[in-house]
Structures are given as C-alpha cells and as structure tokens.
N, C-alpha and C. Protein backbone atom coordinates (compact mmCIF):
# COMPACT_ATOMS: atom_id res chain seq x y z
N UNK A 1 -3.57 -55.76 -33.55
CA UNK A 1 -4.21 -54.47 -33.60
C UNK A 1 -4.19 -53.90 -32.18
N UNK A 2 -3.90 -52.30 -31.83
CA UNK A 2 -3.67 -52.08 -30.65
C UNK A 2 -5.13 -52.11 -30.15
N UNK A 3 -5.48 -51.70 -28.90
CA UNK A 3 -6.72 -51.38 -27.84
C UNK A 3 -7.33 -50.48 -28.98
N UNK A 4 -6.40 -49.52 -28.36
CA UNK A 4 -6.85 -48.05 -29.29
C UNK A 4 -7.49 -48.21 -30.13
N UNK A 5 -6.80 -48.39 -31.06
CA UNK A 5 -7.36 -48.83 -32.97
C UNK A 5 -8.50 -49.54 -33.09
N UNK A 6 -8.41 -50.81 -32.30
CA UNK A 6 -9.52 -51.69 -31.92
C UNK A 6 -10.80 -50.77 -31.25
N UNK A 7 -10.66 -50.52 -30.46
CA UNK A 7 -11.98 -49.34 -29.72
C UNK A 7 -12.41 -48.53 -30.96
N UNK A 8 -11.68 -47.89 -31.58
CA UNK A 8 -12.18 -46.97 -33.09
C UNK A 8 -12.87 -47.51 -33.70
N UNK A 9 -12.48 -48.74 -34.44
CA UNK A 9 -12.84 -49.78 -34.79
C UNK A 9 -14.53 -49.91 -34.66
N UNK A 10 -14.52 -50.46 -33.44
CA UNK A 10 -16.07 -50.68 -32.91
C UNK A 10 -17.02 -49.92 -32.90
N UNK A 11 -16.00 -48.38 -32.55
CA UNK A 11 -16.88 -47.05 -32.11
C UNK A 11 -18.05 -46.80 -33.45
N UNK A 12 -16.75 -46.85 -34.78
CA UNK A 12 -17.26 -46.59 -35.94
C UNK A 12 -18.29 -47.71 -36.35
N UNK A 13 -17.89 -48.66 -36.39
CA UNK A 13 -18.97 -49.56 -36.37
C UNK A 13 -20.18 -49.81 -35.76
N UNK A 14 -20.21 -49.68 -34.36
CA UNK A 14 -21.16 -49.61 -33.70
C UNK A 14 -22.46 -47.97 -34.51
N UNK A 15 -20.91 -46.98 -35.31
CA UNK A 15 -22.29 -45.63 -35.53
C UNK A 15 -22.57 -46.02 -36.98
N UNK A 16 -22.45 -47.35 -37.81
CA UNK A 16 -22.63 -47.50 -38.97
C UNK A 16 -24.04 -47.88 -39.33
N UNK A 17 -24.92 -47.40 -39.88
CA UNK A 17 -26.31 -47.95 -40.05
C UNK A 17 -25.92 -49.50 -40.64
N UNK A 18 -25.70 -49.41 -42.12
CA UNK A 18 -26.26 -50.72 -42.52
C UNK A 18 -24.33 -50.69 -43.74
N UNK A 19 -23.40 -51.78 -43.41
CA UNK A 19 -22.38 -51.58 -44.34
C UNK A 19 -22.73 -53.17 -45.42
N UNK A 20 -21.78 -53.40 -46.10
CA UNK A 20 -22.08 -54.54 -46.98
C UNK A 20 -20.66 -55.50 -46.90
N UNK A 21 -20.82 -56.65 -46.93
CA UNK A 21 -19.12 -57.43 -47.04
C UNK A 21 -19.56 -58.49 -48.05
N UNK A 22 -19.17 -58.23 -49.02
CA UNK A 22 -18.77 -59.23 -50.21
C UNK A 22 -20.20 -59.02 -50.74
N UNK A 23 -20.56 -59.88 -51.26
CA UNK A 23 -22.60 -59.99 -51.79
C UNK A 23 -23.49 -59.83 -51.00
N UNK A 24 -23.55 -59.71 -49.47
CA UNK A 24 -24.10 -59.86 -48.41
C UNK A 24 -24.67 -58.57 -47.70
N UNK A 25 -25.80 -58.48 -47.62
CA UNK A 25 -26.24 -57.22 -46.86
C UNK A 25 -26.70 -57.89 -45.35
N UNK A 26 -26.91 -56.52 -44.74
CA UNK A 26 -27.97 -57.07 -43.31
C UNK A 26 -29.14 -55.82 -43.31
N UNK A 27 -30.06 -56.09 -43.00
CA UNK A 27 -31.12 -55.30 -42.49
C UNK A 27 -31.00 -55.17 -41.13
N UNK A 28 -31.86 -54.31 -40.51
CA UNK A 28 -31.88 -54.50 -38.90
C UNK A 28 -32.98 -55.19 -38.67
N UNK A 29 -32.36 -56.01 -37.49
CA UNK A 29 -33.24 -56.89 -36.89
C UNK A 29 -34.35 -56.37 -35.92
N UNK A 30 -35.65 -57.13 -35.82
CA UNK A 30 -36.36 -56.53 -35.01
C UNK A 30 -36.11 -57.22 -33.58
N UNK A 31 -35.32 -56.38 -32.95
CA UNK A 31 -34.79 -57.35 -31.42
C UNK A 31 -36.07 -57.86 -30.58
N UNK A 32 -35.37 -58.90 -30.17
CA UNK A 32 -36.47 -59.89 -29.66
C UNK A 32 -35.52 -59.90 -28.13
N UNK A 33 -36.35 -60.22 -27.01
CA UNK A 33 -35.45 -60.40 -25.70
C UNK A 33 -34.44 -62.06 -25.99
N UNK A 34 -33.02 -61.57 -25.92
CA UNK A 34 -32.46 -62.64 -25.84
C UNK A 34 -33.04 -64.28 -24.62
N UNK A 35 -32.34 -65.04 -25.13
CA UNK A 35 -32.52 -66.00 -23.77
C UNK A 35 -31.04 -66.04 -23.37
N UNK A 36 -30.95 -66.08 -22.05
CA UNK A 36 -32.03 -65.97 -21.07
C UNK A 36 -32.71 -65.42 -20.81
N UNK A 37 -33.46 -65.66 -19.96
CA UNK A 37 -34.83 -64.32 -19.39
C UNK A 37 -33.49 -62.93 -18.66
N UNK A 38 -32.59 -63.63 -18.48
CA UNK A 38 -31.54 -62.27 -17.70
C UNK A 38 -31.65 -61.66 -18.88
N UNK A 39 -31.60 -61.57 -19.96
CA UNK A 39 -31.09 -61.03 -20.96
C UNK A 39 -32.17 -59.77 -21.09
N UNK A 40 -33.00 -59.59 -20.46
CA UNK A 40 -34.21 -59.07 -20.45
C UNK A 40 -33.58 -56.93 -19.59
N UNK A 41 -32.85 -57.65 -18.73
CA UNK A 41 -32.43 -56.45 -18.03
C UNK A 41 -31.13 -55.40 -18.79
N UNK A 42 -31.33 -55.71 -20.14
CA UNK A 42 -29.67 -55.44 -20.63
C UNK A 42 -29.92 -53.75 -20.74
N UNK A 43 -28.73 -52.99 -20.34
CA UNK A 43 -28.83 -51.64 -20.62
C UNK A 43 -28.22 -51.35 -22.42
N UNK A 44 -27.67 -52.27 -22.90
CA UNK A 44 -27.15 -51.56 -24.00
C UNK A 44 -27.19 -52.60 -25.28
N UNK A 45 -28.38 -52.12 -25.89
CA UNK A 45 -28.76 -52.77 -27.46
C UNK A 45 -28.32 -51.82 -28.43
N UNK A 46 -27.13 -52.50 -29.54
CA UNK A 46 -27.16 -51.90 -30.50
C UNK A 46 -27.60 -51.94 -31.50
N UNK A 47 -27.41 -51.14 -32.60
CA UNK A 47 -28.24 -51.44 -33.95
C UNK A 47 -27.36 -53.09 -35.06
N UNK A 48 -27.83 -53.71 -35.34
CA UNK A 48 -27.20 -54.61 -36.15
C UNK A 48 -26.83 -54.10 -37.39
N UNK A 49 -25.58 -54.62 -37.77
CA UNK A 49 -24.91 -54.02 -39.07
C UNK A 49 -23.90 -55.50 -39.16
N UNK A 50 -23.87 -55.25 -40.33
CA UNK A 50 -22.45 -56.18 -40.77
C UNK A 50 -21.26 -55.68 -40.78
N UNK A 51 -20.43 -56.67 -40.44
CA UNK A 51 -18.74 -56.04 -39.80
C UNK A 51 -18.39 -55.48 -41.44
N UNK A 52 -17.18 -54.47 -41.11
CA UNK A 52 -16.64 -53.78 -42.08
C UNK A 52 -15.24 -54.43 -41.95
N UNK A 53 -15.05 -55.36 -40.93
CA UNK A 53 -13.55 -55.79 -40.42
C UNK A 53 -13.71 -57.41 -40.19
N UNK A 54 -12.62 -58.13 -39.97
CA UNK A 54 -13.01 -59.52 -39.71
C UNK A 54 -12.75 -60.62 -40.64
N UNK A 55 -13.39 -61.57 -40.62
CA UNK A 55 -13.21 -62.49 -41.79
C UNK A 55 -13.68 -62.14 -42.65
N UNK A 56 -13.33 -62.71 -43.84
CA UNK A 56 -14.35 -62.66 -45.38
C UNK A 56 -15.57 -63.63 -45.10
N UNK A 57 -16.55 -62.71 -45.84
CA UNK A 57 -17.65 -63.50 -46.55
C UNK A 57 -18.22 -63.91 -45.02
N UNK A 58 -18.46 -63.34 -44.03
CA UNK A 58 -19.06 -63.34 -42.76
C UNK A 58 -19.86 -62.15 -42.87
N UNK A 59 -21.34 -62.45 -42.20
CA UNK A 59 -21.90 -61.78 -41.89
C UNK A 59 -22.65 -61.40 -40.41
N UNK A 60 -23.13 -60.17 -39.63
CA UNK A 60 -22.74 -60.23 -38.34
C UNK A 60 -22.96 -58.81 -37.59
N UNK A 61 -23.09 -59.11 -36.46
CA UNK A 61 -23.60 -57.42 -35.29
C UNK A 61 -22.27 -57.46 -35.23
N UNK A 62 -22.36 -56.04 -34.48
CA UNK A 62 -20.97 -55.03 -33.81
C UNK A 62 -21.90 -54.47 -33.00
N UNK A 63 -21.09 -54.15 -32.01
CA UNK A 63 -21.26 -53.45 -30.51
C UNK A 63 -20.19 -52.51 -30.93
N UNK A 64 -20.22 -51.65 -29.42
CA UNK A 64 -18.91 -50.70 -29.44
C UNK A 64 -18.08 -51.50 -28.53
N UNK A 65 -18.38 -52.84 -28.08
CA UNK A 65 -17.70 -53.72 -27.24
C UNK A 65 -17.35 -54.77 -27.57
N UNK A 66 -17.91 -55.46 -28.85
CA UNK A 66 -17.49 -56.77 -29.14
C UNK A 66 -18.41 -56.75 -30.78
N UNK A 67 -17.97 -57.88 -31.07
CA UNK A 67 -18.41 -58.16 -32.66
C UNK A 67 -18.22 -59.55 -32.61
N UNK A 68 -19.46 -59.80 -33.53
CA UNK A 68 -19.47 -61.57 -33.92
C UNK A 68 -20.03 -61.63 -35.59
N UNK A 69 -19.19 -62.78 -36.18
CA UNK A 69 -20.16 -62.96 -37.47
C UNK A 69 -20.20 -64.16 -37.53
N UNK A 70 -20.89 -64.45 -39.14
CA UNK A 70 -20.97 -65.98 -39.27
C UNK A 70 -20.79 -66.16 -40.19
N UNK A 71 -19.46 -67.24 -40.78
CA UNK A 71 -18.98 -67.24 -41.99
C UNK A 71 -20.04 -68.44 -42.77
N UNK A 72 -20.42 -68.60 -43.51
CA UNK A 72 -21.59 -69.64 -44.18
C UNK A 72 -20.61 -70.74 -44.91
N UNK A 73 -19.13 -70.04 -44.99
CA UNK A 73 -18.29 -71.41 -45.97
C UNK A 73 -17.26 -72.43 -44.89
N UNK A 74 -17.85 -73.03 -44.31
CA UNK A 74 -17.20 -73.59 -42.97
C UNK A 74 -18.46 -73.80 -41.75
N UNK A 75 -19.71 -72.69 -42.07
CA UNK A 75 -20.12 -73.55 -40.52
C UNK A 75 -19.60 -72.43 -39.32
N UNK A 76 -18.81 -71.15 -39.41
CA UNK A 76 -18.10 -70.76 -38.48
C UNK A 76 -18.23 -69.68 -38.21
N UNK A 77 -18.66 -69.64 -36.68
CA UNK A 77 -18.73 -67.85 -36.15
C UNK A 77 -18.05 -67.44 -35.56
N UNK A 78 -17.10 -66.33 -35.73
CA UNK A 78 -16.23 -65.60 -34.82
C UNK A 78 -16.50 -64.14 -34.02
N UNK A 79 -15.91 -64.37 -33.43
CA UNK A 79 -16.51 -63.27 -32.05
C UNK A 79 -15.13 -62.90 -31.69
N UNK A 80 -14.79 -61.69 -31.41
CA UNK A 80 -13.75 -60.74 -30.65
C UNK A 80 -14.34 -59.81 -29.63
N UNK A 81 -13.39 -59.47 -28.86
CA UNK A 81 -14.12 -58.68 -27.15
C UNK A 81 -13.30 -57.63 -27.52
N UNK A 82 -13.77 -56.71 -27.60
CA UNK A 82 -13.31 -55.07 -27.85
C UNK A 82 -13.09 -54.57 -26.73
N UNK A 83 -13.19 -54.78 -25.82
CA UNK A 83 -13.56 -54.30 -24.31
C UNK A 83 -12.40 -55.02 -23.41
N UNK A 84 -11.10 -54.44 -22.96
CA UNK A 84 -10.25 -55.12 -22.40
C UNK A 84 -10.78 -54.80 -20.48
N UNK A 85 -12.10 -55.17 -20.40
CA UNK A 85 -12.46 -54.58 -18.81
C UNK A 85 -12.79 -55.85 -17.84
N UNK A 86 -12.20 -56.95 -18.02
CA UNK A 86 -12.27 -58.17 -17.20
C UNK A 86 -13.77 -59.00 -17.74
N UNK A 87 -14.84 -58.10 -18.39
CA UNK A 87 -15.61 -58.84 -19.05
C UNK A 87 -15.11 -59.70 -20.33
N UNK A 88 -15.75 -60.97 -20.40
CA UNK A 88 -15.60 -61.77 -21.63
C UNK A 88 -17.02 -61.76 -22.36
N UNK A 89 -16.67 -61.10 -23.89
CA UNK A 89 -17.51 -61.28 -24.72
C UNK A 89 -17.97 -62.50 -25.63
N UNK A 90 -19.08 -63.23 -25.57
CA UNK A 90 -20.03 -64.16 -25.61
C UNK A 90 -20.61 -64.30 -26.99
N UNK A 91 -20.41 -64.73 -28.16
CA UNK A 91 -21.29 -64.87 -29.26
C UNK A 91 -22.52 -66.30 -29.15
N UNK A 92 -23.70 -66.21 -28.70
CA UNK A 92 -24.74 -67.02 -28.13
C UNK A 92 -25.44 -67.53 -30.16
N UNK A 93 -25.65 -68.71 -30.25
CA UNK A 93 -25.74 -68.67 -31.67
C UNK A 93 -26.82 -69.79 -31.23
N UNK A 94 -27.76 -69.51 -32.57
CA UNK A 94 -29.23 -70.38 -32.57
C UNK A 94 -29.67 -71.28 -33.70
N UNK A 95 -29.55 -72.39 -33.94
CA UNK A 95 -30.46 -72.31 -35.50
C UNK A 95 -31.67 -72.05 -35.43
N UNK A 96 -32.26 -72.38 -36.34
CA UNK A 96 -33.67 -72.80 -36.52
C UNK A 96 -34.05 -74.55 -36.17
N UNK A 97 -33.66 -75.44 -36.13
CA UNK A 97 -33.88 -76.83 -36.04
C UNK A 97 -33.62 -77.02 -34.51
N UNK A 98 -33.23 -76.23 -33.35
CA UNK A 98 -32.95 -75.83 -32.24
C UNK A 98 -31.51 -76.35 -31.55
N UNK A 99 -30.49 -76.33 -32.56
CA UNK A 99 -28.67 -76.25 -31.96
C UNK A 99 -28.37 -74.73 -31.69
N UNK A 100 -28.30 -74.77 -30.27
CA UNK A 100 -27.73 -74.17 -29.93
C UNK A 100 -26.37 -74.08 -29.65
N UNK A 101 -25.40 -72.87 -29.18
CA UNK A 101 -24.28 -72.78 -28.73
C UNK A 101 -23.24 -71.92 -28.41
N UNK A 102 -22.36 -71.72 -27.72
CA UNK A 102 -21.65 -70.54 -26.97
C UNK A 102 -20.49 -70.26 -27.96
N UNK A 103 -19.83 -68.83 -28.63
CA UNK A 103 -18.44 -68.90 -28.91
C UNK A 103 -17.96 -67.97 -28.28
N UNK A 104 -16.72 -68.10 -27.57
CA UNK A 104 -16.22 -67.28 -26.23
C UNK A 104 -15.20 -66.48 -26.56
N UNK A 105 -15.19 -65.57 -26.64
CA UNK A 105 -14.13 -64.46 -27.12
C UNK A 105 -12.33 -64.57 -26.23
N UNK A 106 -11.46 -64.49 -27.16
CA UNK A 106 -10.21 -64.36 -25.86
C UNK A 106 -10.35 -63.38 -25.20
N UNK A 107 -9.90 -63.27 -24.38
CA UNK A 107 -9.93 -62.31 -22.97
C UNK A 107 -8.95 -61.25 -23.29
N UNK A 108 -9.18 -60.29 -22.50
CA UNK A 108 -8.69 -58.76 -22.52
C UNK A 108 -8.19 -58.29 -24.11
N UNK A 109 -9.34 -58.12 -25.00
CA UNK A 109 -9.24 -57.81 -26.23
C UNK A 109 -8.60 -58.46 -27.16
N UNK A 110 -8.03 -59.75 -27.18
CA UNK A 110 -7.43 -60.36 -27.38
C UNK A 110 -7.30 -61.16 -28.86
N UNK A 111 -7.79 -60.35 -29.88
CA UNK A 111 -8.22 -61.03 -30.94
C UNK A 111 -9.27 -61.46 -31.14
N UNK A 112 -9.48 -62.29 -32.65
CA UNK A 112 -10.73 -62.98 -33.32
C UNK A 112 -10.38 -64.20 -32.79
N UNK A 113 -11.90 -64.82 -32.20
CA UNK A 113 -11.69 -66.75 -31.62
C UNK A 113 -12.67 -66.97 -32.88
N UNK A 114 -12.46 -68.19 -33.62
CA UNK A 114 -13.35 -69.01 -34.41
C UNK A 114 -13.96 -70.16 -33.76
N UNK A 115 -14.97 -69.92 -33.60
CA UNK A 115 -15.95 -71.84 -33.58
C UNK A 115 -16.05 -72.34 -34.98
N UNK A 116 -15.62 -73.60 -35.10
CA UNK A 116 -16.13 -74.39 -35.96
C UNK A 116 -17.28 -75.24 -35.84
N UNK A 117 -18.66 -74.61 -36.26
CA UNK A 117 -19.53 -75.32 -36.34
C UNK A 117 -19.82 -76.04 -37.22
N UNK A 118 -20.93 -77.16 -37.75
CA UNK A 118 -21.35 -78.15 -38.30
C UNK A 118 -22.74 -78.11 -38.66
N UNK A 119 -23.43 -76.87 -39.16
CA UNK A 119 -24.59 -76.73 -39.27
C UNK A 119 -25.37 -77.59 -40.32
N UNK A 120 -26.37 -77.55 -40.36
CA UNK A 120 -27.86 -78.32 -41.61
C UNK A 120 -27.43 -77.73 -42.51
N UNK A 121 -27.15 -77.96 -43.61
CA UNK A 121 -27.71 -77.08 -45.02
C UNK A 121 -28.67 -76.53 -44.97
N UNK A 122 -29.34 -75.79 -45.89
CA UNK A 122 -30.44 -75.57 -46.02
C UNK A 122 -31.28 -75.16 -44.95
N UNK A 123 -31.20 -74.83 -43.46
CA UNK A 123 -31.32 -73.96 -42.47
C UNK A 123 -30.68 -73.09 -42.38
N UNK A 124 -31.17 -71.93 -40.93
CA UNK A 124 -30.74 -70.69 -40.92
C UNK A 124 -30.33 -70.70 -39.53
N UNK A 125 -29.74 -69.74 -39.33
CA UNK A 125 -28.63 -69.45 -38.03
C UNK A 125 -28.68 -67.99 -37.55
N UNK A 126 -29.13 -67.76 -36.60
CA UNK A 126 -28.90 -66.64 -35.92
C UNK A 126 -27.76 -66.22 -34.31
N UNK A 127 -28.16 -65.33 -34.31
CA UNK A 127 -27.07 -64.78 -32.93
C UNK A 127 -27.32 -64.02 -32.52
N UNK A 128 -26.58 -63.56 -30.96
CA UNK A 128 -26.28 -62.35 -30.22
C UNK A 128 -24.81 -61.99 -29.43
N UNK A 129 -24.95 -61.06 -28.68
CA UNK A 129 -23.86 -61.53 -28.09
C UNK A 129 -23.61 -60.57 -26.75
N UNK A 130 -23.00 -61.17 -25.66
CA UNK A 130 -22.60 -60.72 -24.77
C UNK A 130 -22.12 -61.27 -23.48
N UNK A 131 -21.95 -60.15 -22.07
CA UNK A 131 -20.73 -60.35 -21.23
C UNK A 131 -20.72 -61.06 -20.52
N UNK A 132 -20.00 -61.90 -19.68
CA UNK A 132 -19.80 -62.50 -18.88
C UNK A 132 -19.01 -62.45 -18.34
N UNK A 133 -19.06 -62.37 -16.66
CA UNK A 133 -17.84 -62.12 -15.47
C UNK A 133 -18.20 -63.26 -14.64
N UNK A 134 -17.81 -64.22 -14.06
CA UNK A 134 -18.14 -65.36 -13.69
C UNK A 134 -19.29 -66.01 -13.73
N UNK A 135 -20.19 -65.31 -12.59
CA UNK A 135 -21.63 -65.84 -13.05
C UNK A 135 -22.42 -64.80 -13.30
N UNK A 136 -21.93 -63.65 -13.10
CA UNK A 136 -22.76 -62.30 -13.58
C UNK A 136 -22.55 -62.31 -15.35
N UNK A 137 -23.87 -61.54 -15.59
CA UNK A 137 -24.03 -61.00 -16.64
C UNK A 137 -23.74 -59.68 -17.01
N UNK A 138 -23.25 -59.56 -17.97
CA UNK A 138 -23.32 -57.85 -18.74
C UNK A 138 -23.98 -57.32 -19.19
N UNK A 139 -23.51 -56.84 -20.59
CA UNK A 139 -24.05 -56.11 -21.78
C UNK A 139 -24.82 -56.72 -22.61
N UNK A 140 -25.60 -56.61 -23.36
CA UNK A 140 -26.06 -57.68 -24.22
C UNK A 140 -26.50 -57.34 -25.69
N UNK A 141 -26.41 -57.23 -26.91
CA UNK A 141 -26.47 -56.70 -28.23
C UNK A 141 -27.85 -57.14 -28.56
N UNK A 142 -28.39 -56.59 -29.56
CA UNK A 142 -30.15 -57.20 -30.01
C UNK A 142 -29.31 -58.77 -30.62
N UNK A 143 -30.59 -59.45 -31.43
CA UNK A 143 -29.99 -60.66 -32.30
C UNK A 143 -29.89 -60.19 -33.38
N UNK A 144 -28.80 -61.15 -34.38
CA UNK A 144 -28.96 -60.86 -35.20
C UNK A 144 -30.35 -61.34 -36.10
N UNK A 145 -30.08 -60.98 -38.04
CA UNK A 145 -31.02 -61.65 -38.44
C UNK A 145 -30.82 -63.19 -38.64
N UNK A 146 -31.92 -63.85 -38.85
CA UNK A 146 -31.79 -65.36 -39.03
C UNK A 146 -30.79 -65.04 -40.81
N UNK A 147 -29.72 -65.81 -40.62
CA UNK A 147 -28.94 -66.31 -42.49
C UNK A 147 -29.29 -67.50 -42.50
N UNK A 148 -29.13 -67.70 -43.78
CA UNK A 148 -29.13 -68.98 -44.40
C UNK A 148 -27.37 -69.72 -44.13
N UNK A 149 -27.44 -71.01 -43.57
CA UNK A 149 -26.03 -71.51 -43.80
C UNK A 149 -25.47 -71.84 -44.99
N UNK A 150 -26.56 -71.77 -46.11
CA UNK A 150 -25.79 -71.95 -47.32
C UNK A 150 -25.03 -70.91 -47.60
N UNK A 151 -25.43 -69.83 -47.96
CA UNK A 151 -24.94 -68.48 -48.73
C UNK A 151 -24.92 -67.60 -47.60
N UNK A 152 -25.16 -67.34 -46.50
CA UNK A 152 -24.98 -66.12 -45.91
C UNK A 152 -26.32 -65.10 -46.23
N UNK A 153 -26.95 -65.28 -46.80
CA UNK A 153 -28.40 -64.56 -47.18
C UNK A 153 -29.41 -63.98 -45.95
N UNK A 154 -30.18 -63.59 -46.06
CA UNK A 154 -31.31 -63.56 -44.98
C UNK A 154 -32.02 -64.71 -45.26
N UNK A 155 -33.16 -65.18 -44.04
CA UNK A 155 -33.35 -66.40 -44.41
C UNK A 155 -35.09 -66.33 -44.81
C-alpha cells in the first residue's frame, strides 16, 4: 500500500466514530493516563474505534499515525506505523492477570508486524499505542477497551 493511500487510510479512520469488523463492536474508552507516567504529557489522544482495515476478526484503536488490533483467534496483536517520520509506532498491550508487553511496528510505514501472544483464556486484554525515537517519546493514543481473549468481546 503506498504512503499516500496509507495516510488516507488513517485520516479516515482516525475521523470514524465507532465502525464494526465481523461480530465485534468497540465503544469508546474512557482514557485513563497510559503507563508510563511520560505518557501523561501526550499532545495527541484519539478517539478509539475499530480498524475498518487489517486483519480479520481483530479488534482495535487507529490514530491518524498508527493502528493496532487484537486478533482473539491466535493470541495476536498487530500494529502498523502510518507515519513514515523516523518515529516507530509502539502497540503497549496489558492483561488483566498483569502480562504485559511491547509490539513494535516496522519502520518507515512499513506494513502490518504481528506478535504472537499466548494469553489466559478466559481473561481480558487491553492496549495503546505509541512513538518512539530512541529514548524519547512521542505521540500517544487513549487505551483501548479491556476484550475478552476468547471472542474479542468487551470484557
């Protein structure tokens, strides 16, 4: 997919209230300050929506800079960096039972990266996401809502 197309992509997404992918809705989340405490200074929270693009049966925020979801049949969240500006976009993922963990976007717009995670059944999984330039921080998106790893549901 070119830059271009890709940037549209996000733009539209980022102005989408609330879209649907497969059985799966999202509500908006009530943003909470990410962790770290840096996460506290972020200039740019968007609204959470579920991707209109991406894998199947994932659910997930969009930025006008990056997008992450979480597929519930595998365990797996993918994250792409919309933003070819030397920042790398960050999908930061949480359960509830407290596993945490990083999925790191390829660099200079570079496609969808998959983590294969290994989650609990029957727990829930949340996220956020954002930039990183060596040790500086960027942008940073609200979280998402907590899903269920079974079905992709709210939790």
């Amino acid at each position: 997919m070119s830059n271009h197309l890709l940037r549209r992509t996000f733009a539209v997404l980022a102005g989408t209230a609330l879209v649907s992918v497969g059985a799966a809705t999202v509500a908006a989340a009530a943003p909470a300050a990410p962790e770290p405490a840096a996460a506290q200074r972020s200039a740019s929270v968007s609204a959470t929506t579920a991707l209109a693009a991406g894998p199947t049966n994932c659910v997930g925020i969009a930025t006008a800079w990056a997008a992450t979801c979480y597929q519930w049949d595998g365990d797996d969240q993918w994250v792409i960096d919309g933003d070819a500006n030397g920042w790398t976009a960050i999908a930061h993922v949480e359960t509830n039972y407290g596993k945490t963990r990083e999925c790191v976007a390829p660099a200079a717009a570079d496609g969808w990266k998959e983590c294969k995670y290994d989650h609990r059944e029957g727990t829930c999984v949340r996220f956020f996401l954002y930039e990183k330039k060596g040790s500086d921080l960027g942008r940073f998106s609200a979280w998402s809502p907590w899903y269920k790893t079974s079905n992709g549901n709210a939790c």
